[in-house]
N, C-alpha and C. Protein backbone atom coordinates (compact mmCIF):
# COMPACT_ATOMS: atom_id res chain seq x y z
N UNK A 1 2.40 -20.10 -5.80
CA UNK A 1 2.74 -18.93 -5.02
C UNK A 1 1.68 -18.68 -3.97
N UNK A 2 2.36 -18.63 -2.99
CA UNK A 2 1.57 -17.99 -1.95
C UNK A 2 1.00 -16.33 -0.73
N UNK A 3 0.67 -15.84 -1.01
CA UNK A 3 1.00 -14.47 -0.71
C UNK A 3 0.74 -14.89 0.92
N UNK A 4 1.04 -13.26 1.50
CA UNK A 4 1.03 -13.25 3.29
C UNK A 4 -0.31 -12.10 3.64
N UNK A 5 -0.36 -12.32 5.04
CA UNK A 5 -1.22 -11.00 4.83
C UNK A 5 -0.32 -9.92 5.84
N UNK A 6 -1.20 -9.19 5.28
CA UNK A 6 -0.59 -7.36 5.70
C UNK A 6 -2.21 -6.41 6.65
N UNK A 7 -1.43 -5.59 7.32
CA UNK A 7 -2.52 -4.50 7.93
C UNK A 7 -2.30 -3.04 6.88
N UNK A 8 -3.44 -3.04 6.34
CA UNK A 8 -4.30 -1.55 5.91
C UNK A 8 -4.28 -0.65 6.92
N UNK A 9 -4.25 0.76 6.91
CA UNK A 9 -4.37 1.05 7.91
C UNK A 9 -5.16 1.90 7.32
N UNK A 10 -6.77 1.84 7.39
CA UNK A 10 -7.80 3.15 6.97
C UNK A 10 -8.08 4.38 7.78
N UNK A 11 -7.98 5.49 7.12
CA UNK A 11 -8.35 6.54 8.41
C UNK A 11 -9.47 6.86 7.97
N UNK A 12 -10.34 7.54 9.02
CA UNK A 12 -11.66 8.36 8.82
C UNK A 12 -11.66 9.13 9.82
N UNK A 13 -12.20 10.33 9.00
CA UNK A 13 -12.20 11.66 9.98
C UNK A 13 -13.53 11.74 11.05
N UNK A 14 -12.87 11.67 12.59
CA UNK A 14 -14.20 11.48 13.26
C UNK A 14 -14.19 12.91 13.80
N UNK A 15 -13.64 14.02 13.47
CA UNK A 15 -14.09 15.34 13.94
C UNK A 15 -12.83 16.58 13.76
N UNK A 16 -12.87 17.55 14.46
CA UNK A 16 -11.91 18.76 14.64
C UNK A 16 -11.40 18.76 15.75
N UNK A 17 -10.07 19.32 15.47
CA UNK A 17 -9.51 19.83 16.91
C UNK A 17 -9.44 20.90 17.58
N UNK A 18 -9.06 21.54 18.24
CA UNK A 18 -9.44 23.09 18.43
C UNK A 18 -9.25 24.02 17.27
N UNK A 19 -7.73 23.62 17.04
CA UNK A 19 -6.81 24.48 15.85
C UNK A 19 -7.82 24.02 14.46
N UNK A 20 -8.78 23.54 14.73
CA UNK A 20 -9.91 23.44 12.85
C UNK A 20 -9.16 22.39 12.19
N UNK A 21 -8.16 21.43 13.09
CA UNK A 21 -7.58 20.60 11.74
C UNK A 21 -7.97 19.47 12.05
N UNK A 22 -8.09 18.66 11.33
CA UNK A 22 -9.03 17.29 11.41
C UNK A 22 -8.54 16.15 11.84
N UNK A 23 -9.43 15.52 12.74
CA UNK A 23 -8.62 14.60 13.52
C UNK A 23 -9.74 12.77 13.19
N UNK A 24 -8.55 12.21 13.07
CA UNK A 24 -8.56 10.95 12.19
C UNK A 24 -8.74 9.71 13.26
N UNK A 25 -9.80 8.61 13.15
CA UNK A 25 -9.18 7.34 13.88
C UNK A 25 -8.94 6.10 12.88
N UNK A 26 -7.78 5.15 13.35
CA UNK A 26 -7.37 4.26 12.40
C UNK A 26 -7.81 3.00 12.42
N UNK A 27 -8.26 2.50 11.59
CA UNK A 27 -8.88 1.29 12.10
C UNK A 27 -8.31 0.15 10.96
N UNK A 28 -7.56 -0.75 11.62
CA UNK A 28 -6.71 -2.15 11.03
C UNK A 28 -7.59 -3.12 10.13
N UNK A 29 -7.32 -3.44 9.02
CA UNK A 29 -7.70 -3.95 7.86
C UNK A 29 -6.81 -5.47 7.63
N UNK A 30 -6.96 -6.24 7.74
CA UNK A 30 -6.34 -7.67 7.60
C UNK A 30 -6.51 -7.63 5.70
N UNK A 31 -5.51 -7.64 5.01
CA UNK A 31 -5.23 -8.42 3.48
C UNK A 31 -5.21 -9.44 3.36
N UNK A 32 -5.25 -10.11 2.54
CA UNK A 32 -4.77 -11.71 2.53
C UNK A 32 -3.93 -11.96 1.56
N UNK A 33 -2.86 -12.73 1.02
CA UNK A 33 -2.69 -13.24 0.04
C UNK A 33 -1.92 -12.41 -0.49
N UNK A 34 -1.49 -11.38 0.09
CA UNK A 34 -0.66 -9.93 -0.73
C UNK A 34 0.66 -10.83 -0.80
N UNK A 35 1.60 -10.22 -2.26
CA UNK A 35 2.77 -10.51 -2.79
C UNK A 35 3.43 -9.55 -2.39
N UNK A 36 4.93 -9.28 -1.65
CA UNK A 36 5.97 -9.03 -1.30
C UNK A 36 6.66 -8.55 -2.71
N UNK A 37 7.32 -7.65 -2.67
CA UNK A 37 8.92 -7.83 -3.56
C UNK A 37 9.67 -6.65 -3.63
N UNK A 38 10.80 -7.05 -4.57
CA UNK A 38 11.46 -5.64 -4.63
C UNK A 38 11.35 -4.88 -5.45
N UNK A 39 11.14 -3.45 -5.31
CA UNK A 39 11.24 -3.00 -6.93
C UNK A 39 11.89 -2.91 -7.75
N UNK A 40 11.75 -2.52 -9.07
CA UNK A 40 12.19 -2.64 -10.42
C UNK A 40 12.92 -1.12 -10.10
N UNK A 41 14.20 -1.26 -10.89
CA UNK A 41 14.84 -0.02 -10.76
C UNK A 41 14.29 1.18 -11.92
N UNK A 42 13.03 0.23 -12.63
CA UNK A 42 11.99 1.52 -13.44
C UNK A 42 10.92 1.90 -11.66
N UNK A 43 10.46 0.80 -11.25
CA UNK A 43 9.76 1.63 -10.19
C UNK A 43 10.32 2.54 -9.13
N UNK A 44 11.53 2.76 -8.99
CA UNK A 44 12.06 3.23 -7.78
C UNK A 44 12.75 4.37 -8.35
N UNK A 45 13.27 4.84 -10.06
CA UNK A 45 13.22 5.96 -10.80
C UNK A 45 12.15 7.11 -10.74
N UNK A 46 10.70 5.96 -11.51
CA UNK A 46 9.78 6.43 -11.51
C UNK A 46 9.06 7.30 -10.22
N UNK A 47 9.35 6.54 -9.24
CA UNK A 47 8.57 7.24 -7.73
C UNK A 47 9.39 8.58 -7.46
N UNK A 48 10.74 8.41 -7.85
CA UNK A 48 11.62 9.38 -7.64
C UNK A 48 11.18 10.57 -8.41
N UNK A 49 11.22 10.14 -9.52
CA UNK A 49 10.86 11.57 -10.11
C UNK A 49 9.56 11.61 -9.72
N UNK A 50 8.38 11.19 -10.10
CA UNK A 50 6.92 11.80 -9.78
C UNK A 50 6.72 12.27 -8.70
N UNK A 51 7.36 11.57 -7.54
CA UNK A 51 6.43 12.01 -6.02
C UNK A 51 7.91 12.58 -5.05
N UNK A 52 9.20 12.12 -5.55
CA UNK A 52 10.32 12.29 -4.54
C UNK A 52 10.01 11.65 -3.46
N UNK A 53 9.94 10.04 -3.98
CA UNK A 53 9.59 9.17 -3.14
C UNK A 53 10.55 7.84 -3.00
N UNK A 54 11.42 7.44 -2.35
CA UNK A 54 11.96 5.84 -2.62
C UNK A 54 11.18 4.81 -2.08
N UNK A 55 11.21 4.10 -3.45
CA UNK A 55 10.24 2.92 -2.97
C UNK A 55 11.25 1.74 -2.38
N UNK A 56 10.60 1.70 -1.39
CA UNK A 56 10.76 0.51 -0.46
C UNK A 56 11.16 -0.95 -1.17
N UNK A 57 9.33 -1.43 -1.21
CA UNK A 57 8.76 -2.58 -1.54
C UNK A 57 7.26 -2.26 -2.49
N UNK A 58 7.54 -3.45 -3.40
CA UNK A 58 5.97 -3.19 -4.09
C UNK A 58 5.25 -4.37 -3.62
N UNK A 59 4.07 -4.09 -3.71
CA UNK A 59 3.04 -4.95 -3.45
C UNK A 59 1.87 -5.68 -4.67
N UNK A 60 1.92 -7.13 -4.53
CA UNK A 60 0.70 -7.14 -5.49
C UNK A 60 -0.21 -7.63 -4.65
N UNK A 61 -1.87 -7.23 -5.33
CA UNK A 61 -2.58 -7.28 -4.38
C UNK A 61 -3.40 -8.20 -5.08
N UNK A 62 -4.29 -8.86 -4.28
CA UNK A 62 -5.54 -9.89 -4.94
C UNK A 62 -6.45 -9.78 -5.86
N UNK A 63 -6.90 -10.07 -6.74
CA UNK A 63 -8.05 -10.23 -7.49
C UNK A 63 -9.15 -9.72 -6.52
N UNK A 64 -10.31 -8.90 -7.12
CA UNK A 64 -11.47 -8.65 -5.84
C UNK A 64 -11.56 -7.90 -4.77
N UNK A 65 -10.41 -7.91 -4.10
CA UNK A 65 -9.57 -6.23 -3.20
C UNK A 65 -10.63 -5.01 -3.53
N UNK A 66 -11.30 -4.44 -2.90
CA UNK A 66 -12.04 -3.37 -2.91
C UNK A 66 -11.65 -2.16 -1.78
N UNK A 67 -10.43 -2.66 -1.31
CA UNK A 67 -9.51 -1.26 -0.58
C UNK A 67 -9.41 -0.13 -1.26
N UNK A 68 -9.36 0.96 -0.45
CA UNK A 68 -8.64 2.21 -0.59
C UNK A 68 -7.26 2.27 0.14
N UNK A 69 -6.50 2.20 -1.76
CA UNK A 69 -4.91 2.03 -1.01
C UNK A 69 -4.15 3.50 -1.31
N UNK A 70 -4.80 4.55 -2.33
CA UNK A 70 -4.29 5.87 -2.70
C UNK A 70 -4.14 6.35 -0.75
N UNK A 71 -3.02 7.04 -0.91
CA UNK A 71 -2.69 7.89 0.38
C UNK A 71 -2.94 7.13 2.04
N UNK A 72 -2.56 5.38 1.92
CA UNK A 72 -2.88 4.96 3.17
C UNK A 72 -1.37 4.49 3.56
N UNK A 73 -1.32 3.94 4.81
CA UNK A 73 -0.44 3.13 5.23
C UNK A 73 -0.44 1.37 5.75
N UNK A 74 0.46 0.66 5.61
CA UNK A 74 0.28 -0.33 5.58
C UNK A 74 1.61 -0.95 6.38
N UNK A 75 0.98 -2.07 7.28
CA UNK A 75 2.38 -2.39 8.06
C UNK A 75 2.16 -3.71 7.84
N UNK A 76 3.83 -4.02 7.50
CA UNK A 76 4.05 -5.57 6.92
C UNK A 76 4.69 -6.46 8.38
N UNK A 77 4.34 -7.67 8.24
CA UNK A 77 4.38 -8.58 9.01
C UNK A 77 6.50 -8.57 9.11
N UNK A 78 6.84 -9.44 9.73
CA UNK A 78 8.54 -9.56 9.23
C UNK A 78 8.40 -10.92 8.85
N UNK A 79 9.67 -10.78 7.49
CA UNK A 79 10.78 -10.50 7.86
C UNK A 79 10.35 -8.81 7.39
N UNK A 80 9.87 -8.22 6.97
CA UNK A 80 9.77 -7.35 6.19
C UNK A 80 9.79 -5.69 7.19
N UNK A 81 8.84 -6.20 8.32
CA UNK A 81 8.07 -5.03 9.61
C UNK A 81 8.74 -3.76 9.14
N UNK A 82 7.30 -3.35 9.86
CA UNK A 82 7.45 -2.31 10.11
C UNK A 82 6.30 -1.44 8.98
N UNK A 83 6.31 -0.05 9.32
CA UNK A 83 5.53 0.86 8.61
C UNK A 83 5.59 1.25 7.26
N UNK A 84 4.96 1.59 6.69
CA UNK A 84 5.19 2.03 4.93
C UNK A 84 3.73 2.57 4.58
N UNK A 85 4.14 3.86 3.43
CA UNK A 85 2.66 4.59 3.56
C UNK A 85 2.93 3.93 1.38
N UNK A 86 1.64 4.13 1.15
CA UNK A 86 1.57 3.76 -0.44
C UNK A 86 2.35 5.11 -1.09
N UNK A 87 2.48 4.87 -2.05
CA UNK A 87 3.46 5.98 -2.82
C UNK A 87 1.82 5.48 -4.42
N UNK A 88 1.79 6.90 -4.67
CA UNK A 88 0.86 7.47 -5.79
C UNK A 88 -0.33 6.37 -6.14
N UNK A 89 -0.77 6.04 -7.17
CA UNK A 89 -2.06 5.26 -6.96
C UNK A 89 -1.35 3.88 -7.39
N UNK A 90 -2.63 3.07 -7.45
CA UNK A 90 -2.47 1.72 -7.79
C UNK A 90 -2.29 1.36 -9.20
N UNK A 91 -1.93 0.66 -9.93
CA UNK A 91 -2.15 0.16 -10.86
C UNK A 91 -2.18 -1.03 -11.42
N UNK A 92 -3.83 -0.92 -12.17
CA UNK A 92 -4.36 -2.37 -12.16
C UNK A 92 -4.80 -2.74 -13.42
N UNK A 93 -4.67 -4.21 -13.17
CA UNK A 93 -4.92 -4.82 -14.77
C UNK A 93 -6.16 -4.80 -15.08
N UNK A 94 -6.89 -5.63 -16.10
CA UNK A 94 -7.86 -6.51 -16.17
C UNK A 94 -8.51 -7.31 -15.60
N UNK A 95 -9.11 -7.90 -14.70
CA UNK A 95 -8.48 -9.15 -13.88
C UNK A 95 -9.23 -10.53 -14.71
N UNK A 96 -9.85 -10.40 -16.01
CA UNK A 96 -10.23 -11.65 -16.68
C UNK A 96 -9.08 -11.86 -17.67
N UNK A 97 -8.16 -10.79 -17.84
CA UNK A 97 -6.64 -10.79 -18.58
C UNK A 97 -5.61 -11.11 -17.98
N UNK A 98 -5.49 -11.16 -16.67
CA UNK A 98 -4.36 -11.37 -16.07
C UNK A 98 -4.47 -13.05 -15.23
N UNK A 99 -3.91 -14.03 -15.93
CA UNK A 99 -3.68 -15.63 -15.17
C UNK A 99 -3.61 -16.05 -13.86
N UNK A 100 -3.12 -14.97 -13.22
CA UNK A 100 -2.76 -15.25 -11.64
C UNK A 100 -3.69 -14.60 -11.03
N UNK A 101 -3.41 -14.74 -9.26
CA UNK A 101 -4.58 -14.27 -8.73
C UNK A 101 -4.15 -12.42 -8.46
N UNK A 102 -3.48 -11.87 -8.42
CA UNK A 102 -3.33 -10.75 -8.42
C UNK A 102 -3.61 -10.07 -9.60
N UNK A 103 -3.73 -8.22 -9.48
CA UNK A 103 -4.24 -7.81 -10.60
C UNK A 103 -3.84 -6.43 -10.81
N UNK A 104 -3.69 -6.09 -8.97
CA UNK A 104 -2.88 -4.32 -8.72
C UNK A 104 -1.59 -4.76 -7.98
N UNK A 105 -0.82 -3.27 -8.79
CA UNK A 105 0.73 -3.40 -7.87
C UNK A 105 0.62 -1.78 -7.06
N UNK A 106 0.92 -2.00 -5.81
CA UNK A 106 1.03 -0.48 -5.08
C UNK A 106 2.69 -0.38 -4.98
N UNK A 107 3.30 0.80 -4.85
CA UNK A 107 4.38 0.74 -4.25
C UNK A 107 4.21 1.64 -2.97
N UNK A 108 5.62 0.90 -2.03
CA UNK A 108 5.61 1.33 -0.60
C UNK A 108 6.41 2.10 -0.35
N UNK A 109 6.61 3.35 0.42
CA UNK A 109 8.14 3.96 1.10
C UNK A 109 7.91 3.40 2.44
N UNK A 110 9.25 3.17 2.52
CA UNK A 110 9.73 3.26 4.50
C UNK A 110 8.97 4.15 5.39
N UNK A 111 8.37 4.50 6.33
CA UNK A 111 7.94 5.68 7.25
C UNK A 111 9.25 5.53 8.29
N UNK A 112 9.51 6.59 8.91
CA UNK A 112 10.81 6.45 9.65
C UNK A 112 10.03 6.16 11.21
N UNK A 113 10.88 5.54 12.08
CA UNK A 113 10.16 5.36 13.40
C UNK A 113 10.08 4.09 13.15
């Protein structure tokens, strides 16, 4: 198996705006090796009820990955394109328990636009 890569999209707050609300710049993150798929109709229940979220696509991510993927967005290459923000946190294995090179699965929603 071979994964693809994907853009992270990290924000950091570089200041205020007039109105006191905080204004963000984004800066593009190259993945490597990330797994594609569809979700499990337990993951796309699950998002539903916890967050009132439909998941898209899930993602598995690499062994070693030291991203912040809670509350980001991520835009997939095609066939897939286009925007998608993470839906609730990650969840991750072991990674001296798990055989393959992945270890976290995120799930994605659609962003519209």
């Amino acid at each position: 198996m071979v994964g693809i890569d994907i853009t992270l999209i990290k924000k950091t707050q570089t200041g205020t705006s007039g109105f006191n609300q905080p204004v963000y710049t984004e800066t593009e993150i190259t993945v490597h090796d990330v797994l594609v798929g569809e979700p499990t109709t337990d993951d796309i229940q699950s998002n539903l009820t916890a967050y009132g979220k439909k998941t898209s696509y899930t993602l598995a991510i690499p062994k070693g990955d030291t991203n912040t993927w809670e509350d980001t967005e991520v835009i997939l290459p095609e066939p897939f394109g286009g925007r998608y923000k993470v839906i609730g946190n990650p969840i991750a294995g072991i990674e001296a328990n798990i055989p393959l090179r992945w270890n976290k699965k995120v799930s994605l929603e659609k962003l519209e636009g």
